[in-house]
C-alpha atoms as a PDB file:
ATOM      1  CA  UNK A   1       7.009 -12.892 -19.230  1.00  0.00           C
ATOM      2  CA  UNK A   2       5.019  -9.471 -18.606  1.00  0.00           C
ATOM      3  CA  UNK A   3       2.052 -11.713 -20.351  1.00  0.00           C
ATOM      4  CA  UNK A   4       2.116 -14.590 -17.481  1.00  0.00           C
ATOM      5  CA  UNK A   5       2.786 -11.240 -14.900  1.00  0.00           C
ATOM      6  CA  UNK A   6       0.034  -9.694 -16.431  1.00  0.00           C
ATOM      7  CA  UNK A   7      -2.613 -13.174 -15.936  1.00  0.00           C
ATOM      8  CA  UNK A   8      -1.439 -13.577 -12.754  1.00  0.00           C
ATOM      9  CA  UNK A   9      -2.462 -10.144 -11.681  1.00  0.00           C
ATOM     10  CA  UNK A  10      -5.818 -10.614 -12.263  1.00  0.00           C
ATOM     11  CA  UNK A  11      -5.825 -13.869 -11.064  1.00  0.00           C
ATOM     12  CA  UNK A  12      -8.002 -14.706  -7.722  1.00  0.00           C
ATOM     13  CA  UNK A  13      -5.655 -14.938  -4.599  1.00  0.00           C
ATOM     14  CA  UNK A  14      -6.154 -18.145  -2.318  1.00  0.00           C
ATOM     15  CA  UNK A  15      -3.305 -19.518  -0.632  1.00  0.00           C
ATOM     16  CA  UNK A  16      -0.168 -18.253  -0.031  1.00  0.00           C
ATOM     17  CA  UNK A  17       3.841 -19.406  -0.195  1.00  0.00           C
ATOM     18  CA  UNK A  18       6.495 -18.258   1.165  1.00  0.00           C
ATOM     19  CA  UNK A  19       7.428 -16.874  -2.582  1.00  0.00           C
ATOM     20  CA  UNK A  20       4.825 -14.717  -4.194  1.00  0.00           C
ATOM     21  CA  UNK A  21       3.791 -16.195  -7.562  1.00  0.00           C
ATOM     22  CA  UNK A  22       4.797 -13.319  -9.314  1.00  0.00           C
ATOM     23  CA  UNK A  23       8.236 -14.603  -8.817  1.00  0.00           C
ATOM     24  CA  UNK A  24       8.292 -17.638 -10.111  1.00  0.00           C
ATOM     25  CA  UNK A  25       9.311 -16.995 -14.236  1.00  0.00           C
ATOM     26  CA  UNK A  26      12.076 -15.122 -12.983  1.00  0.00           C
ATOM     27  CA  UNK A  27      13.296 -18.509 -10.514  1.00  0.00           C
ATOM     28  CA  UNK A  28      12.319 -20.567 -13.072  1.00  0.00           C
ATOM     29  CA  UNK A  29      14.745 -18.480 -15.875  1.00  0.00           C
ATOM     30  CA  UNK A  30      17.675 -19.212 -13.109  1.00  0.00           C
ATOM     31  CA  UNK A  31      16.733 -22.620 -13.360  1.00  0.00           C
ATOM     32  CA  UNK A  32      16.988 -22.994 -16.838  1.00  0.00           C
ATOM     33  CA  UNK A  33      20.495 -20.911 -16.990  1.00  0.00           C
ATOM     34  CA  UNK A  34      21.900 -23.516 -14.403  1.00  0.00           C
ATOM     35  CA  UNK A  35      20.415 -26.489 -16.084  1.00  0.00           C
ATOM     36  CA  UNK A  36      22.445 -24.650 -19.171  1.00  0.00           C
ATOM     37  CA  UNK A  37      25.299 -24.316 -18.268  1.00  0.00           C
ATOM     38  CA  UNK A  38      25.467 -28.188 -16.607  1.00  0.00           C
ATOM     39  CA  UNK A  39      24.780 -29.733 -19.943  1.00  0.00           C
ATOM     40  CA  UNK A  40      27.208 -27.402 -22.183  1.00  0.00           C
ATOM     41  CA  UNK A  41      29.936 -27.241 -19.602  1.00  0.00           C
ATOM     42  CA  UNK A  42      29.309 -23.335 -19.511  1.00  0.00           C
ATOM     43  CA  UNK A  43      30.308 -22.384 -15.673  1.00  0.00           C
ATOM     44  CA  UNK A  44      29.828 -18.693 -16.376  1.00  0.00           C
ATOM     45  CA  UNK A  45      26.330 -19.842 -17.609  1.00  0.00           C
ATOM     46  CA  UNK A  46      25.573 -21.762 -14.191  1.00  0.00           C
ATOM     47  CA  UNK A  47      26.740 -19.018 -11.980  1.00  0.00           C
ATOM     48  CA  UNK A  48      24.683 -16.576 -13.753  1.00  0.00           C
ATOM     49  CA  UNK A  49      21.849 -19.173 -13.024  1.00  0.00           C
ATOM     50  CA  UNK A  50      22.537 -19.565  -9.423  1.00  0.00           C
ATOM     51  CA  UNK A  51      23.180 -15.547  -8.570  1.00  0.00           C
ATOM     52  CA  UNK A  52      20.220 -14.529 -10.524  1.00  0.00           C
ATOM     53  CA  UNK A  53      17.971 -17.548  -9.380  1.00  0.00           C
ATOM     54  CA  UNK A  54      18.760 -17.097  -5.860  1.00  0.00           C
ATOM     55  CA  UNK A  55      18.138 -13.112  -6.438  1.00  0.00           C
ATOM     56  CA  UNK A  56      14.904 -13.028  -7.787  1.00  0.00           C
ATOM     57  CA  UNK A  57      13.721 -16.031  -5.000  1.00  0.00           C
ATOM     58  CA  UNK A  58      15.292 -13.341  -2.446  1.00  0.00           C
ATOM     59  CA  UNK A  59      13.625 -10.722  -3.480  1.00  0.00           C
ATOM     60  CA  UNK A  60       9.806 -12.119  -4.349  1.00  0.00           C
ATOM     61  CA  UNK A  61       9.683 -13.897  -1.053  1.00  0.00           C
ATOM     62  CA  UNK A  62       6.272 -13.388   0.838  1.00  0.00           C
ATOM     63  CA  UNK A  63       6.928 -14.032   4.252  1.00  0.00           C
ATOM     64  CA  UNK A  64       4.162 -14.250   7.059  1.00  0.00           C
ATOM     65  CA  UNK A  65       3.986 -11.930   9.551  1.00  0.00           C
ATOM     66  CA  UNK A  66       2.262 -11.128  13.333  1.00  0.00           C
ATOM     67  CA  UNK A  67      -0.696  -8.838  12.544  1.00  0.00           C
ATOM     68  CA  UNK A  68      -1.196  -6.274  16.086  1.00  0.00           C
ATOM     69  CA  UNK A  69      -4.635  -7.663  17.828  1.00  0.00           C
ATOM     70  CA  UNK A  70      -4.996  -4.189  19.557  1.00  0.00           C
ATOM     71  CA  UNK A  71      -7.595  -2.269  18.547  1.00  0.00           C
ATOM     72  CA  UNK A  72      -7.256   1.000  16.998  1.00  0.00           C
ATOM     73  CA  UNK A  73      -3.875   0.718  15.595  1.00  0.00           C
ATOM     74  CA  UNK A  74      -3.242   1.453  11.910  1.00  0.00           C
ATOM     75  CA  UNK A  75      -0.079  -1.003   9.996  1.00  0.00           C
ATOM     76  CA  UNK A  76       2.328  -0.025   7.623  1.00  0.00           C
ATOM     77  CA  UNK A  77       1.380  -0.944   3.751  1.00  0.00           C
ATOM     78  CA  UNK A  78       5.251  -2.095   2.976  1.00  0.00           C
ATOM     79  CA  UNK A  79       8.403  -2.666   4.563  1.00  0.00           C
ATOM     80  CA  UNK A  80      11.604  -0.623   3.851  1.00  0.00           C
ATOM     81  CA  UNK A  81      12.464   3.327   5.371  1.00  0.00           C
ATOM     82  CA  UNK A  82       9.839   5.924   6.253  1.00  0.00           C
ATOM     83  CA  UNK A  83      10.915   8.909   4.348  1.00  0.00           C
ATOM     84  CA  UNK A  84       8.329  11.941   5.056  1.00  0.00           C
ATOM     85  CA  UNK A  85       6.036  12.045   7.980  1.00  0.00           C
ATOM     86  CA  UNK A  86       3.513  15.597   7.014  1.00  0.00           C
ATOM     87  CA  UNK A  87      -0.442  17.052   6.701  1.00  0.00           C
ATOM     88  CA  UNK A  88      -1.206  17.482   2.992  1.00  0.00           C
ATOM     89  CA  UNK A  89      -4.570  19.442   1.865  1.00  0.00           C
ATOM     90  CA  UNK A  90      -7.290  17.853   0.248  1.00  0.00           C
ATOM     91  CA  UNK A  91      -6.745  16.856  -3.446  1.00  0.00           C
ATOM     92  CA  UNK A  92      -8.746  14.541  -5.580  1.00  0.00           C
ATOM     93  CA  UNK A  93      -7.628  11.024  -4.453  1.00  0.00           C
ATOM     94  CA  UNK A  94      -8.572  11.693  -0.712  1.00  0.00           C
ATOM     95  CA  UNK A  95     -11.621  13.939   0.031  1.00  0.00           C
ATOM     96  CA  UNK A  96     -10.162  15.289   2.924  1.00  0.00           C
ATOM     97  CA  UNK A  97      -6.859  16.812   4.611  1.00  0.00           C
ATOM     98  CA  UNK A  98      -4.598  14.383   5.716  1.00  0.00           C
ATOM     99  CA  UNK A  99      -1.747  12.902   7.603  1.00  0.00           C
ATOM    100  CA  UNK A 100       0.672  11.235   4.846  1.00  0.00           C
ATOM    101  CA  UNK A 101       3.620   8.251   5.848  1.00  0.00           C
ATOM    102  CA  UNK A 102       5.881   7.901   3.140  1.00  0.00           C
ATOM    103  CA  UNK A 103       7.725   4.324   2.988  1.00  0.00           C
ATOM    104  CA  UNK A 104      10.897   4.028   0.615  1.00  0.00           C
ATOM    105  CA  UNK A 105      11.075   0.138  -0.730  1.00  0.00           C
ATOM    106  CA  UNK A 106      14.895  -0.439  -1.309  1.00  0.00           C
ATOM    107  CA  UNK A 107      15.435  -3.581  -3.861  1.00  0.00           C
ATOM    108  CA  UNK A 108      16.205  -5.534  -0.880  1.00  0.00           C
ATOM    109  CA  UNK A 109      13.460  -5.106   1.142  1.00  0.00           C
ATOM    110  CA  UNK A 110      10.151  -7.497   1.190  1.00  0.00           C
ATOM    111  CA  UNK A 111       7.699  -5.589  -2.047  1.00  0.00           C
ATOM    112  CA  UNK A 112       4.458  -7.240  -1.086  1.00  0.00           C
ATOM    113  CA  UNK A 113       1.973  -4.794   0.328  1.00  0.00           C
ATOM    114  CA  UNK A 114      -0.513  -4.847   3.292  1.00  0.00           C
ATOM    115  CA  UNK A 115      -3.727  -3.200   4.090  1.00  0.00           C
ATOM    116  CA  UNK A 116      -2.724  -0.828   7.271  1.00  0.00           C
ATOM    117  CA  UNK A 117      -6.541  -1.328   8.682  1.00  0.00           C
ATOM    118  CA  UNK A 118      -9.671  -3.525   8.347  1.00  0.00           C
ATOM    119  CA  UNK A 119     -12.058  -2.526   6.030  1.00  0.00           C
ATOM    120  CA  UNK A 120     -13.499  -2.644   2.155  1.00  0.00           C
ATOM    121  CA  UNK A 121     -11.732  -1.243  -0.793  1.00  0.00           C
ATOM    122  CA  UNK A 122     -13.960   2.010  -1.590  1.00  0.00           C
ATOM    123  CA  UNK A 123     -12.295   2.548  -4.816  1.00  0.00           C
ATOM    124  CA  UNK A 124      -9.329   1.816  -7.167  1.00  0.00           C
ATOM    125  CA  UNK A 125      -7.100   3.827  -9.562  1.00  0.00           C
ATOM    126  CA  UNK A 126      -4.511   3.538 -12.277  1.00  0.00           C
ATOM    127  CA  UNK A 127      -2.433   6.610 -12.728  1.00  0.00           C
ATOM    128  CA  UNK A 128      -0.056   6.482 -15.676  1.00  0.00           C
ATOM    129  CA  UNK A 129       3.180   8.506 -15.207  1.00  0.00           C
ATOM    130  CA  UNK A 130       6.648   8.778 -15.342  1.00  0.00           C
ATOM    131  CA  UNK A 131       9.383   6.581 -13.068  1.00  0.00           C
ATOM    132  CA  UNK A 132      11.507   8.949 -11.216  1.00  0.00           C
ATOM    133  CA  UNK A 133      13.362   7.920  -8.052  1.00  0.00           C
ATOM    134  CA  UNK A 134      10.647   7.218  -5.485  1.00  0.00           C
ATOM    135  CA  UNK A 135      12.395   8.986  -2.832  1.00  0.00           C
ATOM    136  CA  UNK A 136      11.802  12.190  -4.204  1.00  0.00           C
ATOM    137  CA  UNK A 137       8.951  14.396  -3.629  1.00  0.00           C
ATOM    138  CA  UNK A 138       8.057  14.817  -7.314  1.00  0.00           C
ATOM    139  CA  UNK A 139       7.605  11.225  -7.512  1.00  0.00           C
ATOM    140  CA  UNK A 140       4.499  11.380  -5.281  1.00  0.00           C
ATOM    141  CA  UNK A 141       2.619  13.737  -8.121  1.00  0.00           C
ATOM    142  CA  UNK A 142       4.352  12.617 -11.319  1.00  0.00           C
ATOM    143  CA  UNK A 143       5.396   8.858 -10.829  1.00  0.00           C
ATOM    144  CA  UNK A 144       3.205   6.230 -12.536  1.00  0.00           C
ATOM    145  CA  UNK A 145       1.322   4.738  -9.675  1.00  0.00           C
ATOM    146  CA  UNK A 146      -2.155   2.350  -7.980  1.00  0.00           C
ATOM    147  CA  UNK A 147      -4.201   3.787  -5.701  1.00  0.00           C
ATOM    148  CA  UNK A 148      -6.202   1.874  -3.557  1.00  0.00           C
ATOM    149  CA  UNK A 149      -8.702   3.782  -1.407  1.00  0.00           C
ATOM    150  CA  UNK A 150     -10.341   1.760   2.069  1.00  0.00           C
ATOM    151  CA  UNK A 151     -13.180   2.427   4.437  1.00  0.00           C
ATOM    152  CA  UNK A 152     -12.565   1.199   7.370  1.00  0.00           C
ATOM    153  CA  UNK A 153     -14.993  -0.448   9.910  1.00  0.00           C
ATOM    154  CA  UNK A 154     -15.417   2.701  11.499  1.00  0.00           C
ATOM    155  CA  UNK A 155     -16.235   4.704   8.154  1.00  0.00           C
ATOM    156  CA  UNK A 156     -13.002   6.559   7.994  1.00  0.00           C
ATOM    157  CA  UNK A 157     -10.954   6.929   4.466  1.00  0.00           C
ATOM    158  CA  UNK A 158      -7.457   5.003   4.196  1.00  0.00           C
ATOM    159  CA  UNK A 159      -5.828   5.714   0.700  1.00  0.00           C
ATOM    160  CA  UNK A 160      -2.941   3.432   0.224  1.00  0.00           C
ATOM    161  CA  UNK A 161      -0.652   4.527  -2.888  1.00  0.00           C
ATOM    162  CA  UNK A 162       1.860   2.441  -4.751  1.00  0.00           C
ATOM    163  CA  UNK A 163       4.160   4.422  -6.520  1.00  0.00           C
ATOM    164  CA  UNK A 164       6.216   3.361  -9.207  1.00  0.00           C
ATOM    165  CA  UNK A 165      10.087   3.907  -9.103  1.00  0.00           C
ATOM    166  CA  UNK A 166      13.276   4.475 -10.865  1.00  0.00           C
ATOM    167  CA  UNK A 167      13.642   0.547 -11.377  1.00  0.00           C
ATOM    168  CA  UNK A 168      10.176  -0.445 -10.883  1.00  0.00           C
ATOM    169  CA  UNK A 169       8.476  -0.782 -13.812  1.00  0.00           C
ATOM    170  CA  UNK A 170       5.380  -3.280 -12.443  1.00  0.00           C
ATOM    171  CA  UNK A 171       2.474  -2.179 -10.220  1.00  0.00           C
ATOM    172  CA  UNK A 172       0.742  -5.368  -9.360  1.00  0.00           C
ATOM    173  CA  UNK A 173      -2.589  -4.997  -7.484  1.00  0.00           C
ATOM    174  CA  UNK A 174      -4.735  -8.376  -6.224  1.00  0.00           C
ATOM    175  CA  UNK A 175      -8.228  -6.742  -4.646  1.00  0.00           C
ATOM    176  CA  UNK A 176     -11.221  -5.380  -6.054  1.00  0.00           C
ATOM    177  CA  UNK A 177     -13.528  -2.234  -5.174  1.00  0.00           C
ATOM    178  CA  UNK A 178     -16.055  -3.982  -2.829  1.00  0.00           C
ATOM    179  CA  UNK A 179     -13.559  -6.737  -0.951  1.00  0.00           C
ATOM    180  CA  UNK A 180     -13.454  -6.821   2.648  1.00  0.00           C
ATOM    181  CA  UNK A 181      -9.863  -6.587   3.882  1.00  0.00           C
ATOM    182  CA  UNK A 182      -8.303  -7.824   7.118  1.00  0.00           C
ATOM    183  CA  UNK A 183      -5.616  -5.507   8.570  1.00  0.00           C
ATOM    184  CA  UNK A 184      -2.653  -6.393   7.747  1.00  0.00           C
ATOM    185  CA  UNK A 185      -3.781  -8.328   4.474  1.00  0.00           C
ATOM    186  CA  UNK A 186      -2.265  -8.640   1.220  1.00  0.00           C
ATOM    187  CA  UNK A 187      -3.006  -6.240  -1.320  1.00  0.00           C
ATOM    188  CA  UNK A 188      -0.210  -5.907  -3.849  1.00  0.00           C
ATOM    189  CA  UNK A 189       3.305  -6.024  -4.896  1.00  0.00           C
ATOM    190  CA  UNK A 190       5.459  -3.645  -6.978  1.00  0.00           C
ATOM    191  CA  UNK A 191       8.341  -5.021  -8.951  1.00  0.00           C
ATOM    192  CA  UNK A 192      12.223  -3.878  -7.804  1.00  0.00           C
ATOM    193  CA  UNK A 193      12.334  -1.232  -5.674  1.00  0.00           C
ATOM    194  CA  UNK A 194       9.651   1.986  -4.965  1.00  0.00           C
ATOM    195  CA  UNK A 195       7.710   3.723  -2.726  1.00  0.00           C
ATOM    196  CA  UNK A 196       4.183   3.187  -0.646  1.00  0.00           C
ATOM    197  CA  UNK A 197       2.238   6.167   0.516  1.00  0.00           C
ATOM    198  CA  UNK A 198      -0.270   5.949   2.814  1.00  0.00           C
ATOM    199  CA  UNK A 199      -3.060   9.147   3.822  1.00  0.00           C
ATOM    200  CA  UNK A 200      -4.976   8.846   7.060  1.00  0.00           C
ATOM    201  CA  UNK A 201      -7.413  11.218   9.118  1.00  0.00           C
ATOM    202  CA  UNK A 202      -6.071  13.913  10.042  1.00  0.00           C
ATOM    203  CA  UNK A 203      -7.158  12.742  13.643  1.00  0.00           C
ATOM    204  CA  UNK A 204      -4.812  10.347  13.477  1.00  0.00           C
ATOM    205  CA  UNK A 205      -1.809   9.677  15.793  1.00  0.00           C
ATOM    206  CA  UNK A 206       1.003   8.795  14.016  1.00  0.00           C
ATOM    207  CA  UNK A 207       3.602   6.975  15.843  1.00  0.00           C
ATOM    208  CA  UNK A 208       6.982   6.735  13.084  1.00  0.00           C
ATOM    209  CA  UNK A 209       9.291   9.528  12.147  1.00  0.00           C
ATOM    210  CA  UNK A 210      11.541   9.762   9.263  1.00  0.00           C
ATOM    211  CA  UNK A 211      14.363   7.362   9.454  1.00  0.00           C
ATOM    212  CA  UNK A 212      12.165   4.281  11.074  1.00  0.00           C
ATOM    213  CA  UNK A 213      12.641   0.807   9.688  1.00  0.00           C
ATOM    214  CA  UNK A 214       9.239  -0.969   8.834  1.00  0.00           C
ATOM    215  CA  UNK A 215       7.603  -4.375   8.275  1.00  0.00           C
ATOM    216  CA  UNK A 216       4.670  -4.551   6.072  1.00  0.00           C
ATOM    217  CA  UNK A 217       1.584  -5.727   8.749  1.00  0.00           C
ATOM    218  CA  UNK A 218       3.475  -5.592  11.823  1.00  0.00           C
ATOM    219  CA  UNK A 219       4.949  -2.631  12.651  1.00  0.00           C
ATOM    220  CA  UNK A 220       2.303   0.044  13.806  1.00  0.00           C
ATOM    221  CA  UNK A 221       2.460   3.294  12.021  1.00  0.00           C
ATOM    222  CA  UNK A 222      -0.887   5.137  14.017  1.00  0.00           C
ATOM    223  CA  UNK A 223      -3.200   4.935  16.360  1.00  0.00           C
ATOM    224  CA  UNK A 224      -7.108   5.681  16.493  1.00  0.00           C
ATOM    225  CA  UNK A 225      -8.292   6.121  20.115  1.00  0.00           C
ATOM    226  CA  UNK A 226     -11.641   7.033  19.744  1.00  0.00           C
ATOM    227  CA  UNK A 227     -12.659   4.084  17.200  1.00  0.00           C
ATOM    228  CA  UNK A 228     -14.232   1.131  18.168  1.00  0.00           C
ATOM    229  CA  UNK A 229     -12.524  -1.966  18.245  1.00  0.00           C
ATOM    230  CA  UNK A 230     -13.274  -3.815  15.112  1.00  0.00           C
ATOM    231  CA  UNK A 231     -11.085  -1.093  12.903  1.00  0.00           C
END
């Protein structure tokens, strides 16, 4: 299964369900546990099927969403609970100071991931590590994790950072340095619960605090006042 994960991955992206395709081994293994348990007369077997079937369809669905028209604005990369709103220095995945948003993904919550602005990805990254509870600070240094870094159309660095979780093994990432990006457009998915962390311009004006409730591509995060409307 991490084989067909792993071909999908690097597959091209065109098109779009309301299931990611990621998901679909894990619906289909339901299936075949219900089908199962029909033919042997296993009940156990088909409720296994149905719970876990209806699970993993829950949890790899890929809804649409309203992208904000206004210009200026800045999206949040995932859905789930912002957990630190701060300024961090310069270190060697951003060349600059920053203004960091820290999103906790529960297992619940919607895992595919969103470009917060309209741009091209500068550069990408693949940072092995270990898979700590995503919630805690340590996890942001030492947590196995995918960094994507944008320009934007006005020039400015957006560095969007999956991180890896207690339960998340699976990092999946579908753009390539050079593609142009729509805000609010798919960019990834991470696998069961984890943590996106995204560093902005220290010019910035952020607009969550801790505790706020987000949806990947539609919920605003920041605000650029002085850039020009095509960001």
């Amino acid at each position: 299964m991490l084989k067909y994960l792993k071909k999908i991955d690097k597959q091209e992206k065109s098109g779009w369900n309301l299931i990611a395709a990621q998901g679909y081994p894990f619906i289909l293994a339901g299936v075949v546990l219900i089908f199962l348990g029909v033919i042997g007369g296993w009940p156990w077997i088909t409720v296994l099927g149905v719970v876990s079937g209806g699970f993993f369809a829950y949890f790899f669905r890929d809804p649409e969403r309203d992208i904000p028209p206004e210009p200026g604005v800045i999206v949040s990369p995932a859905d789930g609970k912002v957990v630190r709103v701060d300024e961090v220095p310069a270190w060697q995945d951003y060349p600059e100071s920053a203004k960091r948003v820290a999103i906790f993904m529960n297992v619940f919550d919607v895992h595919v991931n969103r470009a917060p602005v309209a741009g091209a990805v500068a550069a990408i990254a693949h940072r092995p590590g270990r898979f700590k509870a995503a919630f805690y600070e340590e996890a942001a240094q030492q947590n196995e994790q995918r960094l994507t870094l944008l320009e934007s159309n006005a020039g400015h660095p957006v560095l969007v950072v999956q991180i890896a979780g207690l339960l998340a093994r699976r990092i999946l990432g579908w753009v390539q340095p050079g593609q142009p990006l729509g805000r609010g457009e798919r960019l990834g998915m991470i696998c069961f619960g984890s943590r996106v962390d995204v560093y902005l311009p220290r010019e910035t004006e952020i607009q969550v605090q801790v505790g706020d409730r987000l949806k990947a591509g539609s919920s605003i995060i920041g605000r650029w006042h002085e850039f020009p409307p095509q960001t």
